[in-house]
PDB file of N, CA and C in Angstrom:
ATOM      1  N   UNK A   1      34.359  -3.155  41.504  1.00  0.00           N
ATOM      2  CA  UNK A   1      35.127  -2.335  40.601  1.00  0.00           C
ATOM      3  C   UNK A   1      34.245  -1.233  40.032  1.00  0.00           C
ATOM      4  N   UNK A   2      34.422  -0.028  40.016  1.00  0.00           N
ATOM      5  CA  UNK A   2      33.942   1.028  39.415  1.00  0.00           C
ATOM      6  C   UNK A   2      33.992   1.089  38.167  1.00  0.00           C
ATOM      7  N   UNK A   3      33.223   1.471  37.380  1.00  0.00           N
ATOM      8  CA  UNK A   3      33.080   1.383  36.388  1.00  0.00           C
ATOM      9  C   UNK A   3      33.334   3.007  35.405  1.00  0.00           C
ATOM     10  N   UNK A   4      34.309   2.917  34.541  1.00  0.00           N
ATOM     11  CA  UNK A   4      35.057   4.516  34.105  1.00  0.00           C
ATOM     12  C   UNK A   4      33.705   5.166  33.420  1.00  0.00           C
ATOM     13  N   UNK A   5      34.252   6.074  32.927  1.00  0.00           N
ATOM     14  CA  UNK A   5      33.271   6.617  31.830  1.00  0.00           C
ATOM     15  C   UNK A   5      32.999   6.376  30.229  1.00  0.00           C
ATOM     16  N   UNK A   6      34.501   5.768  30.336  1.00  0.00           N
ATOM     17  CA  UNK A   6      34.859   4.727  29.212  1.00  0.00           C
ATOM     18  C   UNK A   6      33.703   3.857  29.246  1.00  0.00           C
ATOM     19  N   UNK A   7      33.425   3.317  30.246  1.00  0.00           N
ATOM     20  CA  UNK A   7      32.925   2.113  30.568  1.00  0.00           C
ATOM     21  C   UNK A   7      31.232   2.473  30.466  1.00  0.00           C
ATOM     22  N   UNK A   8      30.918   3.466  30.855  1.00  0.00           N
ATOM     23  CA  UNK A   8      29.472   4.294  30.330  1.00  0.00           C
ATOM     24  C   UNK A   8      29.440   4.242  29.078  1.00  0.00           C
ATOM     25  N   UNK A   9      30.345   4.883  28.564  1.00  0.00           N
ATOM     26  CA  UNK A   9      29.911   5.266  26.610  1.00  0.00           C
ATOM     27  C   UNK A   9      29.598   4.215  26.038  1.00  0.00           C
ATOM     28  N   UNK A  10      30.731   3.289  26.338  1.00  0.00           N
ATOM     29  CA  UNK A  10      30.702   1.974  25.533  1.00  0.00           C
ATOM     30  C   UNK A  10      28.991   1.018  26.301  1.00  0.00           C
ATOM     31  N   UNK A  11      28.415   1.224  27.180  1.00  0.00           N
ATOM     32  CA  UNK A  11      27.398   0.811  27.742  1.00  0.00           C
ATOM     33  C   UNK A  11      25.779   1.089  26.936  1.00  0.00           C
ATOM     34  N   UNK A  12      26.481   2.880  26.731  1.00  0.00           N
ATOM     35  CA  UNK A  12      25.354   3.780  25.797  1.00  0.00           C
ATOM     36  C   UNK A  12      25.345   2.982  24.564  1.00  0.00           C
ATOM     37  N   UNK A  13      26.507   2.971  23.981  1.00  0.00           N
ATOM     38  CA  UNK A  13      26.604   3.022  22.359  1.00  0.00           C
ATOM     39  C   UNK A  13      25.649   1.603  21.985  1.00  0.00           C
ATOM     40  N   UNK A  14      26.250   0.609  22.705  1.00  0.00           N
ATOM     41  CA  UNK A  14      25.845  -0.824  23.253  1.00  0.00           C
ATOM     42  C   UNK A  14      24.158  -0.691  23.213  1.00  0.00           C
ATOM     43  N   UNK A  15      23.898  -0.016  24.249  1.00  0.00           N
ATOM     44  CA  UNK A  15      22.276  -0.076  24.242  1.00  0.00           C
ATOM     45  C   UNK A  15      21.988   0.821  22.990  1.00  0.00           C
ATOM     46  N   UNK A  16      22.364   1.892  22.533  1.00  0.00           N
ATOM     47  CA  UNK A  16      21.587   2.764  20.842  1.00  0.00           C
ATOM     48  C   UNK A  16      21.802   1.931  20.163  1.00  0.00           C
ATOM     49  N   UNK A  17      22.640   1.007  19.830  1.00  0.00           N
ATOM     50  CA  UNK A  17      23.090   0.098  18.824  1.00  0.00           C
ATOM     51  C   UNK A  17      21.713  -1.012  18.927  1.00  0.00           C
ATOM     52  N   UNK A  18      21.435  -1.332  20.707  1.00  0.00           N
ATOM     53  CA  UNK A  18      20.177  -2.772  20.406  1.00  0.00           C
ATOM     54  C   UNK A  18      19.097  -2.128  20.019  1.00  0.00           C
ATOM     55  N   UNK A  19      18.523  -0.569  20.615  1.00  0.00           N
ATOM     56  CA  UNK A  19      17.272   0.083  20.597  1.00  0.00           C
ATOM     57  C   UNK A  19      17.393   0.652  18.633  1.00  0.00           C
ATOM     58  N   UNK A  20      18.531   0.610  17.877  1.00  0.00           N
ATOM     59  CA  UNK A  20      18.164   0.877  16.544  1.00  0.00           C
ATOM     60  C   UNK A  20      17.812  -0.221  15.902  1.00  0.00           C
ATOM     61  N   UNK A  21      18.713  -1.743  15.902  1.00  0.00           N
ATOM     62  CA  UNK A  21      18.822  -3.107  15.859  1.00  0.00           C
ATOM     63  C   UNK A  21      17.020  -2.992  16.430  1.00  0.00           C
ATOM     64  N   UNK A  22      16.755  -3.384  17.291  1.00  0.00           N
ATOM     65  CA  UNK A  22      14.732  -3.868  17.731  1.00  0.00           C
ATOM     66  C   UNK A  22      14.166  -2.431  16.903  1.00  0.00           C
ATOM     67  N   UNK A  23      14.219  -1.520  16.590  1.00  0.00           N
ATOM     68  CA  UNK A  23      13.348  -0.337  15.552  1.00  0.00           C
ATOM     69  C   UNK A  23      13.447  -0.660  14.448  1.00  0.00           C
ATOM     70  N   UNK A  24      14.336  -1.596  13.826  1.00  0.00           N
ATOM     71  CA  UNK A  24      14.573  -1.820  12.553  1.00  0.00           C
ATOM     72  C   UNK A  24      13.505  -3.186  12.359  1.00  0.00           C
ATOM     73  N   UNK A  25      13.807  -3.825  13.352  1.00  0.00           N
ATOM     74  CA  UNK A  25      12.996  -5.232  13.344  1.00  0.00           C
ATOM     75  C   UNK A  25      11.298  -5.047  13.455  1.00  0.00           C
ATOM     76  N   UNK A  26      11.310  -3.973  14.266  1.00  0.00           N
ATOM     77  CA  UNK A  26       9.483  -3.502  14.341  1.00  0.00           C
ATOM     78  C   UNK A  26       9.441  -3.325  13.010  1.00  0.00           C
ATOM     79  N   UNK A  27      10.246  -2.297  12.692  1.00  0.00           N
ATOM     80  CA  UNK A  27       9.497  -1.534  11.065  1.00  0.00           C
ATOM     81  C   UNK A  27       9.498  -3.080   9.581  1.00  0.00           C
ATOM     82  N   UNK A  28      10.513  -3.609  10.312  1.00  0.00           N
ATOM     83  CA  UNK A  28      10.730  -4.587   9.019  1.00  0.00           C
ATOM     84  C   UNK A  28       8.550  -5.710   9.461  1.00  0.00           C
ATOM     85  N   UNK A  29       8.392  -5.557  10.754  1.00  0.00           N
ATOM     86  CA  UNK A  29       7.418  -6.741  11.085  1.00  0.00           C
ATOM     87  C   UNK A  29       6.294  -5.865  10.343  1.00  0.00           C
ATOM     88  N   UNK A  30       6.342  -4.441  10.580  1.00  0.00           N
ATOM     89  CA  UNK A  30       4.680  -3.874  10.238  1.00  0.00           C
ATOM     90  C   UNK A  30       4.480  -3.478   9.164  1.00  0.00           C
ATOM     91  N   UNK A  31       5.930  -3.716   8.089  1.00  0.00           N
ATOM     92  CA  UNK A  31       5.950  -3.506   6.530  1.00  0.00           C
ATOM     93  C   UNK A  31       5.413  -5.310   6.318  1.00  0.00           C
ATOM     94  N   UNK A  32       6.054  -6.166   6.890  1.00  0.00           N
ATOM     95  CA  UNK A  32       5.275  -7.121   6.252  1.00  0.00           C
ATOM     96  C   UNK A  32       4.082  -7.457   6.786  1.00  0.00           C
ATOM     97  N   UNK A  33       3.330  -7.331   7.562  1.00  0.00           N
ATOM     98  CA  UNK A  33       2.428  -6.854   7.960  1.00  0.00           C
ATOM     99  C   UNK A  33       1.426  -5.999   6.975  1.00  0.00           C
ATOM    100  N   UNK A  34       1.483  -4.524   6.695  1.00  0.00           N
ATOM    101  CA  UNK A  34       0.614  -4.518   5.995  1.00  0.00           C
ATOM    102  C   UNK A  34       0.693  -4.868   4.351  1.00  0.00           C
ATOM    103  N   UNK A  35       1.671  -5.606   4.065  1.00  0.00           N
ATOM    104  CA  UNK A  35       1.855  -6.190   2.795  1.00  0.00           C
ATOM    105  C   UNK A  35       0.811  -7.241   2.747  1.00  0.00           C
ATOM    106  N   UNK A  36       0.797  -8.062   4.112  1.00  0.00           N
ATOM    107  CA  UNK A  36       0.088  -9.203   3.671  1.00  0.00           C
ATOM    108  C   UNK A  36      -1.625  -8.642   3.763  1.00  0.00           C
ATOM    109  N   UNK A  37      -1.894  -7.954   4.857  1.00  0.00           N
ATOM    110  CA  UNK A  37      -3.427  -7.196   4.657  1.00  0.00           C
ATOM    111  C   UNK A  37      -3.956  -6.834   3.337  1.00  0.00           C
ATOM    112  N   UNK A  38      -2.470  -6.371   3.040  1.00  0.00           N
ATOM    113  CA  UNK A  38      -2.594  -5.754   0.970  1.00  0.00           C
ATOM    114  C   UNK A  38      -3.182  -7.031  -0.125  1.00  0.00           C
ATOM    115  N   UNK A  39      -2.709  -7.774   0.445  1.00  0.00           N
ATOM    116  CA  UNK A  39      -2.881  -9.224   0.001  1.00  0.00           C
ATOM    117  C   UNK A  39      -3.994  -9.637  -0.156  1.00  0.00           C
ATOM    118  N   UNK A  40      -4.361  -9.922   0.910  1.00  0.00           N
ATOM    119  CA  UNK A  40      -6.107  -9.878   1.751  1.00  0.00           C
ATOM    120  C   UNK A  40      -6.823  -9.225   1.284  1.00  0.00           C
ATOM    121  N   UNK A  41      -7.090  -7.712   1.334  1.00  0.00           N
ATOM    122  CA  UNK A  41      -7.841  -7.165   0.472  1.00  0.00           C
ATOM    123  C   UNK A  41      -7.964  -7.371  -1.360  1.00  0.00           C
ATOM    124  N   UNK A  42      -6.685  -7.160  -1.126  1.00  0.00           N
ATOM    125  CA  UNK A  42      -6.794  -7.163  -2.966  1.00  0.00           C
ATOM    126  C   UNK A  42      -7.214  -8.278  -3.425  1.00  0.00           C
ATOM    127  N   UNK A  43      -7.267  -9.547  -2.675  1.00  0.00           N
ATOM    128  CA  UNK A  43      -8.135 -11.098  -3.402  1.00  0.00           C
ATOM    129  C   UNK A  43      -9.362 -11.086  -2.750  1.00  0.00           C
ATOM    130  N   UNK A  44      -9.690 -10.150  -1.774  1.00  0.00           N
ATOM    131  CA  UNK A  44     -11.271  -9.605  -1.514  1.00  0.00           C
ATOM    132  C   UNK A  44     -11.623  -8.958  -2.741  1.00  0.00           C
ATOM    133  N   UNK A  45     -11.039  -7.606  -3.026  1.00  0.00           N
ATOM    134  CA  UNK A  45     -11.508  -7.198  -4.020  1.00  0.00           C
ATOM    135  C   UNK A  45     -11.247  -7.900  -5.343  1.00  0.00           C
ATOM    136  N   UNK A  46     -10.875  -8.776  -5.865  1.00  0.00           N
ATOM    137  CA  UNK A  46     -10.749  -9.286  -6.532  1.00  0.00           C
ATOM    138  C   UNK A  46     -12.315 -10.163  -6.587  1.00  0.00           C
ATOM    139  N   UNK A  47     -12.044 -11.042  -5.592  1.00  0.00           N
ATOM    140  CA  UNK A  47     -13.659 -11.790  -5.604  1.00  0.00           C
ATOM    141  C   UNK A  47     -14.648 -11.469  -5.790  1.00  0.00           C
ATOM    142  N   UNK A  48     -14.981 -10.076  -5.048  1.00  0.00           N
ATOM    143  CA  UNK A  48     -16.399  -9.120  -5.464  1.00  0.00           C
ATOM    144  C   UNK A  48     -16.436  -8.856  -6.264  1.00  0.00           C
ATOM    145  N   UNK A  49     -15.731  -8.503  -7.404  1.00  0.00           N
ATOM    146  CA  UNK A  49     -15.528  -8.205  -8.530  1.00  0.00           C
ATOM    147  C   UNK A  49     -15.971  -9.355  -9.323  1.00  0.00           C
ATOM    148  N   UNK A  50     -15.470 -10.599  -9.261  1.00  0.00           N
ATOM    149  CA  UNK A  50     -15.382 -11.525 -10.446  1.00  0.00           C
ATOM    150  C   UNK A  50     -17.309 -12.217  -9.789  1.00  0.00           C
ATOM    151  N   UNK A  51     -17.016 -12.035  -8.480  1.00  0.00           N
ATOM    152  CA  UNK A  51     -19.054 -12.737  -8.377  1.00  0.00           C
ATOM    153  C   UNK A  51     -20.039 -11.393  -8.531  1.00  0.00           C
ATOM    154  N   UNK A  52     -19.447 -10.262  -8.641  1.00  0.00           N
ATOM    155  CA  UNK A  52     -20.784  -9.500  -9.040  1.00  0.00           C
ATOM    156  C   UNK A  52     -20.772  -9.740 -10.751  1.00  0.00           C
ATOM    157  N   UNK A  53     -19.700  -9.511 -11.462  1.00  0.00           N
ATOM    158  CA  UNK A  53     -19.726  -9.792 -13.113  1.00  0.00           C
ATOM    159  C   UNK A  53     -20.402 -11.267 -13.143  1.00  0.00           C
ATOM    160  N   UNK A  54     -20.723 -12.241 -12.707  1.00  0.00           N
ATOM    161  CA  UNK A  54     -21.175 -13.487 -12.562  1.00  0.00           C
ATOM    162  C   UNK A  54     -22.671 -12.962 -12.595  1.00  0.00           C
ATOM    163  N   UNK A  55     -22.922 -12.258 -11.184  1.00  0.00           N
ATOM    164  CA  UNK A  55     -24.076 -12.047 -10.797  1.00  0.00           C
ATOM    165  C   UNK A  55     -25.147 -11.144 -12.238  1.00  0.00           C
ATOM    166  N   UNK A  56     -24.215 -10.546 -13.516  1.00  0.00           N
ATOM    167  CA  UNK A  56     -24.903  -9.388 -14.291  1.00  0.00           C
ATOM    168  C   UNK A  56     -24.928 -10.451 -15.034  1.00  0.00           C
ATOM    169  N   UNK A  57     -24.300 -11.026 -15.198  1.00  0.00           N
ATOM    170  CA  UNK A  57     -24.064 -12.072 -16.402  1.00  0.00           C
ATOM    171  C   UNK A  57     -25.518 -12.480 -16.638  1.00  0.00           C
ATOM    172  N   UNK A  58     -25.946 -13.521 -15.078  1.00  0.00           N
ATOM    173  CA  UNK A  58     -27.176 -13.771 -15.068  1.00  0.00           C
ATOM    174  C   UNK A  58     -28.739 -13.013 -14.761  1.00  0.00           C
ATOM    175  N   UNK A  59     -28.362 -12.126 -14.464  1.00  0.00           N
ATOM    176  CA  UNK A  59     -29.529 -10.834 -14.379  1.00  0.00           C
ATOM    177  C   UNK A  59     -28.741  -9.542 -14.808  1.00  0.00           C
ATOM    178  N   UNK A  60     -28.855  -9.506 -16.004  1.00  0.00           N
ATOM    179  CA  UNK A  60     -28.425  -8.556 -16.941  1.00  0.00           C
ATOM    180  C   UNK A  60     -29.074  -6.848 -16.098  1.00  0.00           C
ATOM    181  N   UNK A  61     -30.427  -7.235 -15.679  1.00  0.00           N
ATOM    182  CA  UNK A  61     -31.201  -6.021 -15.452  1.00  0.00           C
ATOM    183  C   UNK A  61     -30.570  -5.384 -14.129  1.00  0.00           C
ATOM    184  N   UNK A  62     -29.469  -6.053 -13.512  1.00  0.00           N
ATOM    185  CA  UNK A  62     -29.292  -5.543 -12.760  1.00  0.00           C
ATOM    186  C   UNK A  62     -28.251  -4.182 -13.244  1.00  0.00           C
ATOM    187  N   UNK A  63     -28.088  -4.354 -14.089  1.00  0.00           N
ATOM    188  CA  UNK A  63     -26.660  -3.189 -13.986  1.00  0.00           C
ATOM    189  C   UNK A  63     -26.941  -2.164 -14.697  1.00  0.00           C
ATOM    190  N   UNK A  64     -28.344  -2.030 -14.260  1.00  0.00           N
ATOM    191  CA  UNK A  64     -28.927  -0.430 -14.651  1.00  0.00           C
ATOM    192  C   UNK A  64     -29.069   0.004 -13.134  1.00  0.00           C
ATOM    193  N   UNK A  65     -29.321  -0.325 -12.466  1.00  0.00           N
ATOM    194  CA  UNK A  65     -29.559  -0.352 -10.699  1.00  0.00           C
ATOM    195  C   UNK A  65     -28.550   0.389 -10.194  1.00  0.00           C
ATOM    196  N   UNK A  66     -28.954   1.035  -8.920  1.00  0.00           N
ATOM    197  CA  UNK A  66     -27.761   1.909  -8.654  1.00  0.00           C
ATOM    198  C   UNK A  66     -27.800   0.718  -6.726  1.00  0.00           C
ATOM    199  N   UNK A  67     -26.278   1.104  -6.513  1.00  0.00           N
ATOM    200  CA  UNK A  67     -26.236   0.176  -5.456  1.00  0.00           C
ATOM    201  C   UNK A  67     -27.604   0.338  -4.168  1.00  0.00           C
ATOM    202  N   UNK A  68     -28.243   1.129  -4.410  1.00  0.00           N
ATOM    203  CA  UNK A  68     -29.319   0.950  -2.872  1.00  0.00           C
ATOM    204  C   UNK A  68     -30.433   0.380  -3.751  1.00  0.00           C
ATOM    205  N   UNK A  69     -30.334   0.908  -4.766  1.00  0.00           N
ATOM    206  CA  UNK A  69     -31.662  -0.274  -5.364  1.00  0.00           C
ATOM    207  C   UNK A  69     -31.342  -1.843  -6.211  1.00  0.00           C
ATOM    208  N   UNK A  70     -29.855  -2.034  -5.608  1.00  0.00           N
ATOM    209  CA  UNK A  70     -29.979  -3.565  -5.971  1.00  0.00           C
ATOM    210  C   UNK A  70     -29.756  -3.779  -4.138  1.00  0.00           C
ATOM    211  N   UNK A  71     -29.598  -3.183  -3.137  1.00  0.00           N
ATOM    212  CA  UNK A  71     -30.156  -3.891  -1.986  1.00  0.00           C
ATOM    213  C   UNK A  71     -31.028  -3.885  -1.468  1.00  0.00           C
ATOM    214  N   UNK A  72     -32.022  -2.974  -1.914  1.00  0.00           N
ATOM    215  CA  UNK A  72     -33.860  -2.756  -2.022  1.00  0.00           C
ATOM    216  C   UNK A  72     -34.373  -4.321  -2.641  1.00  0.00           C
ATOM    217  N   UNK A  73     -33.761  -4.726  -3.477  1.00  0.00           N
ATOM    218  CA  UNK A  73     -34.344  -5.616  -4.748  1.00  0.00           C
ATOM    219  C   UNK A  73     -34.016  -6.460  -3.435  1.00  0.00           C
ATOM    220  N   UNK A  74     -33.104  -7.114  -3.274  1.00  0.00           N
ATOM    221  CA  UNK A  74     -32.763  -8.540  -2.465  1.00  0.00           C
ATOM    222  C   UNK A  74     -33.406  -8.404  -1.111  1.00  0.00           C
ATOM    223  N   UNK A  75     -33.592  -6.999  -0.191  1.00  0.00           N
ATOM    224  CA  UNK A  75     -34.205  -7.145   0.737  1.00  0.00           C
ATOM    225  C   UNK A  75     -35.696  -7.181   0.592  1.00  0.00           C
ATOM    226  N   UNK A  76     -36.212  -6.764  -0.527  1.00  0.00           N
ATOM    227  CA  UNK A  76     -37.749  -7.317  -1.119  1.00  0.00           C
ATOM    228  C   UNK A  76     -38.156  -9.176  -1.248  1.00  0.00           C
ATOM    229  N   UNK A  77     -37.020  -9.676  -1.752  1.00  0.00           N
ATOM    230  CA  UNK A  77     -36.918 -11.107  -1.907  1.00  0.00           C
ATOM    231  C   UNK A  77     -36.782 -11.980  -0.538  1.00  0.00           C
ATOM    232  N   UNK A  78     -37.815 -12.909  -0.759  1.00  0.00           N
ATOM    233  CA  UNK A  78     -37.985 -13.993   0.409  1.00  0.00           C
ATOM    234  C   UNK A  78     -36.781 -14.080   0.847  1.00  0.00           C
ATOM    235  N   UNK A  79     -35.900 -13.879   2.026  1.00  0.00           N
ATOM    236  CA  UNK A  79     -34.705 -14.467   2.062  1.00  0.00           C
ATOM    237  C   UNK A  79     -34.581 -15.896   2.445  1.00  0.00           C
ATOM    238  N   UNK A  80     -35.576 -16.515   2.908  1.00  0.00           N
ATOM    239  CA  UNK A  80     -35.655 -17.468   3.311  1.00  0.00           C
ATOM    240  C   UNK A  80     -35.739 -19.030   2.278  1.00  0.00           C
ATOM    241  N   UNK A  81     -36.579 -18.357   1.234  1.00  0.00           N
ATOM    242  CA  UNK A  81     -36.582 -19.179   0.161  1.00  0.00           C
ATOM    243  C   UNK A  81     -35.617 -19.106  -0.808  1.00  0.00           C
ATOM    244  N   UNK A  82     -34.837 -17.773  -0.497  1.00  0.00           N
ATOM    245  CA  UNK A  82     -34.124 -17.823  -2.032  1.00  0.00           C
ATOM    246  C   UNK A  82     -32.971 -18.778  -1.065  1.00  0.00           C
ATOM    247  N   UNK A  83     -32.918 -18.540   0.067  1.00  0.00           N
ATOM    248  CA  UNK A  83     -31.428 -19.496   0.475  1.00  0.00           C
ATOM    249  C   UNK A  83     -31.816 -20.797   0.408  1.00  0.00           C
ATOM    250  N   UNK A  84     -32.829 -21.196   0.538  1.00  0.00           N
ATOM    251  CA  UNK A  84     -32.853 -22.587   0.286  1.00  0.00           C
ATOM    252  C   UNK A  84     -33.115 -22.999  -0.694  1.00  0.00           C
ATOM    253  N   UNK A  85     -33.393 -22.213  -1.983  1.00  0.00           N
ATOM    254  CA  UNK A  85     -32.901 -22.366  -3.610  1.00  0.00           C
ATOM    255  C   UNK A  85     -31.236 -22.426  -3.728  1.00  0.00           C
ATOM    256  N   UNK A  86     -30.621 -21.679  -3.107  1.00  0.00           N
ATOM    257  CA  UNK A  86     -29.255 -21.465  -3.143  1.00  0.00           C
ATOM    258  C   UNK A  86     -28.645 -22.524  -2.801  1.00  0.00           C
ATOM    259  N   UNK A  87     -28.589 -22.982  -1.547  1.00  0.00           N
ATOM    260  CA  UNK A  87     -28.451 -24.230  -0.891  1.00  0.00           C
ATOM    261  C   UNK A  87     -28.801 -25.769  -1.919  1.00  0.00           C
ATOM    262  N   UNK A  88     -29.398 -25.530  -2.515  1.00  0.00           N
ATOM    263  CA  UNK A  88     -29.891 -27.024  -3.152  1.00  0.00           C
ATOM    264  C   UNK A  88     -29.015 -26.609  -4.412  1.00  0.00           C
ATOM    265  N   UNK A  89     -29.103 -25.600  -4.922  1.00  0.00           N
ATOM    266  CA  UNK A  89     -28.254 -25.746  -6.264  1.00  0.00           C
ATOM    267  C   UNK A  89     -27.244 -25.741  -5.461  1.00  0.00           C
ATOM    268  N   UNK A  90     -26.448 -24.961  -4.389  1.00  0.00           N
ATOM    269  CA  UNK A  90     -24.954 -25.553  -4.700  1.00  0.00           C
ATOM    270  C   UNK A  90     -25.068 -26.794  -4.559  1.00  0.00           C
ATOM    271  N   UNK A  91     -25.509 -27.805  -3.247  1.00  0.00           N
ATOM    272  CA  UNK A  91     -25.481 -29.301  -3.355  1.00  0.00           C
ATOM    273  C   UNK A  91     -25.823 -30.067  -4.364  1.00  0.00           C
ATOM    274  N   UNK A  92     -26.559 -29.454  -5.535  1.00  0.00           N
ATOM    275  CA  UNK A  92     -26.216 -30.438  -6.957  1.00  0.00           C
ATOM    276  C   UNK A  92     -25.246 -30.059  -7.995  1.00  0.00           C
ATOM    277  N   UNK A  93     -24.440 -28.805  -7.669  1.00  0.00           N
ATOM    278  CA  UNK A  93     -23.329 -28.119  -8.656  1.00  0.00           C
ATOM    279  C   UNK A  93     -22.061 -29.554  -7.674  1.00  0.00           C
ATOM    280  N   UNK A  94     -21.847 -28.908  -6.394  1.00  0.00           N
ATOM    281  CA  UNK A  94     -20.872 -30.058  -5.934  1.00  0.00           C
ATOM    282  C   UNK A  94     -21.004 -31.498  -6.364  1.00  0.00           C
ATOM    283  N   UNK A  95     -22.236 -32.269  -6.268  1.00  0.00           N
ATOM    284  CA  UNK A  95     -22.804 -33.265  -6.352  1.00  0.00           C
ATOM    285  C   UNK A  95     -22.595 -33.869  -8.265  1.00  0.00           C
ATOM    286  N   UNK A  96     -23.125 -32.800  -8.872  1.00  0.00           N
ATOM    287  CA  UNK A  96     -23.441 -33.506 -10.252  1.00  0.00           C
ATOM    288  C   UNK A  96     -22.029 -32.864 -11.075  1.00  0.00           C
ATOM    289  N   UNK A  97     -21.498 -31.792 -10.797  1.00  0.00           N
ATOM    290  CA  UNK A  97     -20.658 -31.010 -11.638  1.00  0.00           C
ATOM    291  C   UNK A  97     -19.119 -31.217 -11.437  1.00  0.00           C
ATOM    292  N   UNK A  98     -19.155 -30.977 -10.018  1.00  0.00           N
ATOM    293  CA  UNK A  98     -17.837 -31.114  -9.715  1.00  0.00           C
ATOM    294  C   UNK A  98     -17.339 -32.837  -8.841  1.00  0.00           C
ATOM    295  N   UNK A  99     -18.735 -33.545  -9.295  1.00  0.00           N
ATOM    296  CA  UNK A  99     -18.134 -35.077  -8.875  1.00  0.00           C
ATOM    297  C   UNK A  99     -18.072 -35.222  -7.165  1.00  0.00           C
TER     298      UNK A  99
END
């Protein structure tokens, strides 16, 4: 059976109707999408924030420092020893503090 022209339009309309229907569904995936990245970052930045105020708390002298000379300061420091200072206090903060 041949198919009219009737039978075209209604074929077209059919397919613009699925190709707007799947464009709507992309845009709805890459809005939530970068909502949740938004997410992600912002409790990144959130964290750096709340452990560098930690970090002045306890070395006050740092927050005269401009950022290349507080990574001058730490790349001057043993890294080797300060991590295994680091390492032992957290295993007695877990250990003695938090049970």
């Amino acid at each position: 059976m041949k198919k009219t022209i009737t039978d075209y339009r209604n074929d077209l309309a059919s397919a613009e109707k699925q190709l707007e229907q799947a464009t709507h569904r992309i845009n709805r995936l890459e809005q939530k999408l970068k909502y949740r990245e938004s997410l992600s970052r912002k409790e990144r930045t959130h964290r750096l924030i709340v452990r560098g105020a930690i970090l002045e708390q306890y070395f006050p002298e740092v927050k005269e420092l401009s950022e290349p000379e507080i990574s001058e300061v730490f790349h001057y420091i043993v890294k080797d020893e300060l991590h295994q200072v680091l390492k032992e206090a957290i295993a007695y903060v877990r250990k003695q503090v938090l049970g």
